[in-house]
PDB file of N, CA and C in Angstrom:
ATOM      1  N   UNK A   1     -25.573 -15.977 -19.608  1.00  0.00           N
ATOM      2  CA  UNK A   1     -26.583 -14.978 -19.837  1.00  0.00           C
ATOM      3  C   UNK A   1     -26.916 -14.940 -21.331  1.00  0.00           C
ATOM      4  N   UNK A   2     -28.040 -14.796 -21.681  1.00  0.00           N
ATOM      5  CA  UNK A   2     -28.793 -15.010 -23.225  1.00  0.00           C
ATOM      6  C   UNK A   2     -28.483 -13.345 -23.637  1.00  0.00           C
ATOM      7  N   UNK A   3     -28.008 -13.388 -24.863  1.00  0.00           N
ATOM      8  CA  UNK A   3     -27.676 -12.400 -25.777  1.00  0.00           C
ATOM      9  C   UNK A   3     -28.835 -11.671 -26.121  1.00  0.00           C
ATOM     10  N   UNK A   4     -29.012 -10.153 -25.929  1.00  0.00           N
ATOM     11  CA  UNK A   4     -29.954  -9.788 -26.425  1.00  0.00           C
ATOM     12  C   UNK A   4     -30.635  -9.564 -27.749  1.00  0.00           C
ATOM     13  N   UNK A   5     -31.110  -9.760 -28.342  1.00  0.00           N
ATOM     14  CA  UNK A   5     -31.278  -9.414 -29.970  1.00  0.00           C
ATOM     15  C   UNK A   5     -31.745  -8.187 -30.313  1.00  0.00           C
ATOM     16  N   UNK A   6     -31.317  -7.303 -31.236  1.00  0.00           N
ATOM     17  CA  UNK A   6     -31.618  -5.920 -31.673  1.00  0.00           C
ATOM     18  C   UNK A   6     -32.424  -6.218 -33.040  1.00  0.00           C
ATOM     19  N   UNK A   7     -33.023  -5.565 -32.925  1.00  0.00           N
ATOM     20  CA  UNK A   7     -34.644  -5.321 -33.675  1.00  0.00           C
ATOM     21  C   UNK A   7     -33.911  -4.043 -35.132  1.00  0.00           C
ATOM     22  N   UNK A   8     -34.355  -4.131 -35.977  1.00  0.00           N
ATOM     23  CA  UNK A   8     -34.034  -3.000 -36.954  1.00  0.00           C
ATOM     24  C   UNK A   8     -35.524  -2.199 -36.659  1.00  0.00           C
ATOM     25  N   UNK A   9     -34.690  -0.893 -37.421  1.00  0.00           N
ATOM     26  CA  UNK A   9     -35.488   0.689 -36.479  1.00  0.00           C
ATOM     27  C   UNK A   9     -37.165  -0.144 -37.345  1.00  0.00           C
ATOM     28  N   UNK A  10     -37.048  -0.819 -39.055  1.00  0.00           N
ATOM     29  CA  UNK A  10     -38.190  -0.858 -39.992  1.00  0.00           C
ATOM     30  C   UNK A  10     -39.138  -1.773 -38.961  1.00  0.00           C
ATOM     31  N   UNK A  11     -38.528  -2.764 -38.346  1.00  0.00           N
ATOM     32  CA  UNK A  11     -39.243  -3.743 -37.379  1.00  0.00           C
ATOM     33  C   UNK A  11     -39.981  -2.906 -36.110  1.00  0.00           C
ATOM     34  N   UNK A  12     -39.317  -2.109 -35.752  1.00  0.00           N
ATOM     35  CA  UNK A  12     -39.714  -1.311 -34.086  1.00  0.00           C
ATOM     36  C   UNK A  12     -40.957  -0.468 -35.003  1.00  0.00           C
ATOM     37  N   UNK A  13     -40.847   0.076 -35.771  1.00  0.00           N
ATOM     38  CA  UNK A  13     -41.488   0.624 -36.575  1.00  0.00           C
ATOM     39  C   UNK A  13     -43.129  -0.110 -36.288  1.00  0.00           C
ATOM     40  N   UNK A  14     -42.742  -1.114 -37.387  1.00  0.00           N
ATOM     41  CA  UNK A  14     -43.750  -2.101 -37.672  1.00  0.00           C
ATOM     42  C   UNK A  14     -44.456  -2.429 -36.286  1.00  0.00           C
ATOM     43  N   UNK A  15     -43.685  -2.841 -35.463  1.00  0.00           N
ATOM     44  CA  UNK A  15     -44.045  -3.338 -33.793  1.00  0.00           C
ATOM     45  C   UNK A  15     -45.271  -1.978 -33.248  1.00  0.00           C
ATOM     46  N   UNK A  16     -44.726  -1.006 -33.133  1.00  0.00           N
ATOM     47  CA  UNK A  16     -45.110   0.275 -32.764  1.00  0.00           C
ATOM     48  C   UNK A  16     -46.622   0.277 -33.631  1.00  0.00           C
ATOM     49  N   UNK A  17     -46.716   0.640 -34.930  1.00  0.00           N
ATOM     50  CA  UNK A  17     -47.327   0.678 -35.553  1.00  0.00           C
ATOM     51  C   UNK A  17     -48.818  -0.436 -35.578  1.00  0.00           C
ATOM     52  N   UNK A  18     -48.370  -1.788 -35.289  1.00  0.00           N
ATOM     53  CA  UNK A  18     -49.224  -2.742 -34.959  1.00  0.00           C
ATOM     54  C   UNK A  18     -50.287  -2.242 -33.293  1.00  0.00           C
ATOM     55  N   UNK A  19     -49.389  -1.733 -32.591  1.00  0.00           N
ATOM     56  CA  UNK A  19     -49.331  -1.815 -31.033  1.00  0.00           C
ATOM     57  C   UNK A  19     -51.032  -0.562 -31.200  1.00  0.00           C
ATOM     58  N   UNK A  20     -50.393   0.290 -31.998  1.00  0.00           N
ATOM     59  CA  UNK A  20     -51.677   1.430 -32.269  1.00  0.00           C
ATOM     60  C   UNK A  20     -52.830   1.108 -32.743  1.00  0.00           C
ATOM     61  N   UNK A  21     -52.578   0.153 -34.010  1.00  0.00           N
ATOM     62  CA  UNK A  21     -54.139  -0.870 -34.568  1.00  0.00           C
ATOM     63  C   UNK A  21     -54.110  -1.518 -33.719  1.00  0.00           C
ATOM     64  N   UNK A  22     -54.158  -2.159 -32.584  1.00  0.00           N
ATOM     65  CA  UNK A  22     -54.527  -2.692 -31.708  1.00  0.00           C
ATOM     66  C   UNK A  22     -55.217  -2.054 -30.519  1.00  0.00           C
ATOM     67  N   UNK A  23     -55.013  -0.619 -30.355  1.00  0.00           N
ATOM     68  CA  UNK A  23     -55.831   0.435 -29.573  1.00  0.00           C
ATOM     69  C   UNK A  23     -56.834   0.942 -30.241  1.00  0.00           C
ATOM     70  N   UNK A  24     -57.087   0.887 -31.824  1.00  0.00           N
ATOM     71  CA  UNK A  24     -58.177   1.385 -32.662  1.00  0.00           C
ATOM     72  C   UNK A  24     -59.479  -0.045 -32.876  1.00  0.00           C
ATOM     73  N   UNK A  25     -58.783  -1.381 -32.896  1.00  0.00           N
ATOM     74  CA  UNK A  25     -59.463  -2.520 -32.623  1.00  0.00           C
ATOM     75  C   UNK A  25     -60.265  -2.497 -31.378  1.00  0.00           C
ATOM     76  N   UNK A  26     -59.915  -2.100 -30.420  1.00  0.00           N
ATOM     77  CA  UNK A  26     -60.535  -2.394 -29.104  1.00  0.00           C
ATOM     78  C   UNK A  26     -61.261  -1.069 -28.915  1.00  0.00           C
ATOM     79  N   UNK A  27     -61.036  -0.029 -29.621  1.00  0.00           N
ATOM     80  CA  UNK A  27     -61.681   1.012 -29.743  1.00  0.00           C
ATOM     81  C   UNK A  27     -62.980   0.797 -30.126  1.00  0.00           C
ATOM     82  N   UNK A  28     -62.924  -0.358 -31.515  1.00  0.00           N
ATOM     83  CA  UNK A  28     -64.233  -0.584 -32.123  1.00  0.00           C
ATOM     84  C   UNK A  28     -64.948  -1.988 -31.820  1.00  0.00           C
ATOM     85  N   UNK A  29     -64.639  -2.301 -30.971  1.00  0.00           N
ATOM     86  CA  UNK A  29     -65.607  -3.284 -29.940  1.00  0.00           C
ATOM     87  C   UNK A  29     -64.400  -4.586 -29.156  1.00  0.00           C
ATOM     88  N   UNK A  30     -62.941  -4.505 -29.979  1.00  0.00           N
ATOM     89  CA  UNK A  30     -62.611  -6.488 -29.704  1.00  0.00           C
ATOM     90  C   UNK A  30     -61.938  -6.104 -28.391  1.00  0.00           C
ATOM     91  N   UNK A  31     -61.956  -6.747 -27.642  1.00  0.00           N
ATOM     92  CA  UNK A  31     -61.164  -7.038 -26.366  1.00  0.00           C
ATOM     93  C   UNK A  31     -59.447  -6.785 -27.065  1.00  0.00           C
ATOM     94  N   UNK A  32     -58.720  -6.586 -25.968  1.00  0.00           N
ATOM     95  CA  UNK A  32     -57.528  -6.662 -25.618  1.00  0.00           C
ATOM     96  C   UNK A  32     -57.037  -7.796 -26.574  1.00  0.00           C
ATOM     97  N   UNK A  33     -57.210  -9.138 -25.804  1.00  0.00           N
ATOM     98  CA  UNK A  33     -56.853 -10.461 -26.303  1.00  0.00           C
ATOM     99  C   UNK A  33     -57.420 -10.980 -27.737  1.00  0.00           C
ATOM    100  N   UNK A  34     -58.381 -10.478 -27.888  1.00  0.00           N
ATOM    101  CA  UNK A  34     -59.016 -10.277 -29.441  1.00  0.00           C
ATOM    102  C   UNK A  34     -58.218  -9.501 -30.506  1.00  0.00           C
ATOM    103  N   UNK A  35     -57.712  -8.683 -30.418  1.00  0.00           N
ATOM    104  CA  UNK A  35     -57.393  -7.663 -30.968  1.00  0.00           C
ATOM    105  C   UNK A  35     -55.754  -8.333 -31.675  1.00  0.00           C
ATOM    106  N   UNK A  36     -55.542  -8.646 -30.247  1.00  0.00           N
ATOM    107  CA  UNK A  36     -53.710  -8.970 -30.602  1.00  0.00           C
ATOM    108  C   UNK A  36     -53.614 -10.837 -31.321  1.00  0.00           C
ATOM    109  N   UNK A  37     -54.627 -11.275 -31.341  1.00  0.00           N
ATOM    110  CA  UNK A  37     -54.801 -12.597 -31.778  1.00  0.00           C
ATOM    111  C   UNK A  37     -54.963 -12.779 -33.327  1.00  0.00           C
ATOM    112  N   UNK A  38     -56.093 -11.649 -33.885  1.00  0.00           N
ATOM    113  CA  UNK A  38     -56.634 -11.101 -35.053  1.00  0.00           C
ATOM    114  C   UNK A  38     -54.731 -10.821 -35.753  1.00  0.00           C
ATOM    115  N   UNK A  39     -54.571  -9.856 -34.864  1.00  0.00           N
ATOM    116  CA  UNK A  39     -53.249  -9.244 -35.578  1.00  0.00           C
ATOM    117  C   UNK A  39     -52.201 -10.307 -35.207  1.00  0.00           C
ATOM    118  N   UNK A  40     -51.878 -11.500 -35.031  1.00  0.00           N
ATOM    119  CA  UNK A  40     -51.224 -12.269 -35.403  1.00  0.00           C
ATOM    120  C   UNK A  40     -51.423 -13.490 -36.223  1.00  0.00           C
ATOM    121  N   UNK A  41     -52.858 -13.417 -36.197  1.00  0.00           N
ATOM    122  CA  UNK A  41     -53.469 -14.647 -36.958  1.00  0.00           C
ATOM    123  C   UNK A  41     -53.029 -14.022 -38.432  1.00  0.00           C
ATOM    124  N   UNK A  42     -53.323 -12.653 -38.500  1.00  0.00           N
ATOM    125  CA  UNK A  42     -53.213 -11.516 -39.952  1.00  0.00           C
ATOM    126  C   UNK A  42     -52.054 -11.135 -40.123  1.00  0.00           C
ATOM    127  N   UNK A  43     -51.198 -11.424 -39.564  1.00  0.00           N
ATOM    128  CA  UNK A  43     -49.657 -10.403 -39.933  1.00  0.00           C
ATOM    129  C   UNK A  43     -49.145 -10.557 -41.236  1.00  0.00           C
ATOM    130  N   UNK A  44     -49.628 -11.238 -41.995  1.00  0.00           N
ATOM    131  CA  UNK A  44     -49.072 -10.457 -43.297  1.00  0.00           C
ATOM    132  C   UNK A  44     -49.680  -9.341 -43.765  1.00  0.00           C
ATOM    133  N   UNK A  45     -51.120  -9.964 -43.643  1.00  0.00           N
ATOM    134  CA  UNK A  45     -52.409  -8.809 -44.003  1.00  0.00           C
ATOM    135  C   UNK A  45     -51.641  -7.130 -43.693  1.00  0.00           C
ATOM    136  N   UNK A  46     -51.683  -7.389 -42.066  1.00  0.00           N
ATOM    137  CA  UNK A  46     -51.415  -5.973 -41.668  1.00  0.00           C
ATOM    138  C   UNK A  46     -49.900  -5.339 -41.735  1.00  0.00           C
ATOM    139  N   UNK A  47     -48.669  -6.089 -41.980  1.00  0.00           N
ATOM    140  CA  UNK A  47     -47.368  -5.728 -42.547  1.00  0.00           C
ATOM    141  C   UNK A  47     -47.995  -5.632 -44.142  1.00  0.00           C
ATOM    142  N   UNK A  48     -48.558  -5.706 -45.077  1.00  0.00           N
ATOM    143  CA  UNK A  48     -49.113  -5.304 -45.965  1.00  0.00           C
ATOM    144  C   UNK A  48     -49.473  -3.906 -45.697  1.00  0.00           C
ATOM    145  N   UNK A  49     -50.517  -3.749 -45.277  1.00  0.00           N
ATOM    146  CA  UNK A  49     -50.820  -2.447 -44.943  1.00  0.00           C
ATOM    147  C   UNK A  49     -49.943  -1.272 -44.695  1.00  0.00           C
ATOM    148  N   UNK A  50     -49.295  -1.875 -43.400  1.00  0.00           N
ATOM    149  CA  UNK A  50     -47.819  -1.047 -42.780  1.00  0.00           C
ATOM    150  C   UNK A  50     -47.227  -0.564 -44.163  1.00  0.00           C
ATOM    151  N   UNK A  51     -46.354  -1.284 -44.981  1.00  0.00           N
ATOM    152  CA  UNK A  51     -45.687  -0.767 -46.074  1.00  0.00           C
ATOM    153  C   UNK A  51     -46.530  -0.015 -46.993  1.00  0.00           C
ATOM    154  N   UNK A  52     -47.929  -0.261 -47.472  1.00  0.00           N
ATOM    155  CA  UNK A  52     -48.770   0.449 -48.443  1.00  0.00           C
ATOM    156  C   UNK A  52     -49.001   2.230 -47.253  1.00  0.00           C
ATOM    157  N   UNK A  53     -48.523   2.170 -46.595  1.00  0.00           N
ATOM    158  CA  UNK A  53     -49.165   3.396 -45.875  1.00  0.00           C
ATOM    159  C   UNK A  53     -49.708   4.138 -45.085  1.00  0.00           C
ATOM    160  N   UNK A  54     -51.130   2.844 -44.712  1.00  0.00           N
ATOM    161  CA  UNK A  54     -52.268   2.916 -44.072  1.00  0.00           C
ATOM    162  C   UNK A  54     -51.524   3.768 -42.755  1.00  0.00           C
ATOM    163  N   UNK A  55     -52.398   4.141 -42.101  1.00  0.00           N
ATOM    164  CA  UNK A  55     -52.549   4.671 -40.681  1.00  0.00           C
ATOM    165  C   UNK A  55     -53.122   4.106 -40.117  1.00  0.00           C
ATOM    166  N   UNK A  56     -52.602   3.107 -38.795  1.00  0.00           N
ATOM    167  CA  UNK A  56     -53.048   2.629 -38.009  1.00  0.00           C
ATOM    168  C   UNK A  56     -54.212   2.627 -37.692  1.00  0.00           C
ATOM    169  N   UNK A  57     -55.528   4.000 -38.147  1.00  0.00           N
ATOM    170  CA  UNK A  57     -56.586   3.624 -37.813  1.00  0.00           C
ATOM    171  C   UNK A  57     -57.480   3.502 -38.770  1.00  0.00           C
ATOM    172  N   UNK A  58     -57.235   3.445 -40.160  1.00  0.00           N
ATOM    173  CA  UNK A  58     -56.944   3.325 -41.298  1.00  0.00           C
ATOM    174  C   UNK A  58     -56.981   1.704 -41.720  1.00  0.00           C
ATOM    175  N   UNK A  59     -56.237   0.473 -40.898  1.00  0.00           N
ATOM    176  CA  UNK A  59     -56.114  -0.641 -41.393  1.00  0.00           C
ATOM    177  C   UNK A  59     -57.041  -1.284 -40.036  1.00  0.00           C
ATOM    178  N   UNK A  60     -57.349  -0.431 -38.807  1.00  0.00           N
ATOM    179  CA  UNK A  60     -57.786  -1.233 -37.810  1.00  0.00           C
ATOM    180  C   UNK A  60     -59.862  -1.072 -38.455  1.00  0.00           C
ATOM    181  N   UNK A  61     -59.953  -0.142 -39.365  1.00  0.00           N
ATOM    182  CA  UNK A  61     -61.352   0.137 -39.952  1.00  0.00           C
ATOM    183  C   UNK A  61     -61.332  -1.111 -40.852  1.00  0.00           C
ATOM    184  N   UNK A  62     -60.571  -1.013 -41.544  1.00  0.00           N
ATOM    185  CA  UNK A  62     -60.641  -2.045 -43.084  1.00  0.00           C
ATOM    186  C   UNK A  62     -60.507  -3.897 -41.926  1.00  0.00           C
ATOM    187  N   UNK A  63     -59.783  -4.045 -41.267  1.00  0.00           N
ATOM    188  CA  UNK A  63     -59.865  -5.385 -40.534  1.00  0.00           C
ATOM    189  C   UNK A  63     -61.763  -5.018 -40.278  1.00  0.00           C
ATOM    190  N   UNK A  64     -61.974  -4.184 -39.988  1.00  0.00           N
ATOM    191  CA  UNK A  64     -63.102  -4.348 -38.212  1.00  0.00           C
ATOM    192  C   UNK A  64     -64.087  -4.492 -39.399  1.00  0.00           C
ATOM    193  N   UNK A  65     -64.373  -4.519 -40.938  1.00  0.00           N
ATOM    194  CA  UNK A  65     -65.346  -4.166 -41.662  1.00  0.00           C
ATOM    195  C   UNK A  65     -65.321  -5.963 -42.414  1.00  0.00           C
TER     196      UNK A  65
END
């Protein structure tokens, strides 16, 4: 059986936090699959953000612009 791996709380954080700009993305026009593609193509971009502060709907404006 494969060992599970534990996540630190800053990562679940980050995870969580992404999961919400991704409901404010599709809010402002991108599909589902759009949305989560953007935010992996960008993950530094938006772990940038994460640590500077932003609010999830906050960094999903500044991407969508």
């Amino acid at each position: 059986m494969a060992k599970k791996e534990t996540l630190d709380p800053e990562t679940l954080a980050l995870i969580q936090w992404c999961t919400e700009v991704e409901k404010y993305l599709v809010a402002g026009g991108a599909t589902l699959a759009q949305a989560q593609e953007h935010i992996e193509e960008e993950v530094e971009w938006f772990t940038d953000q994460f640590y500077d502060g932003l609010t999830p709907e906050e960094a999903a404006k500044a991407a969508l612009n």
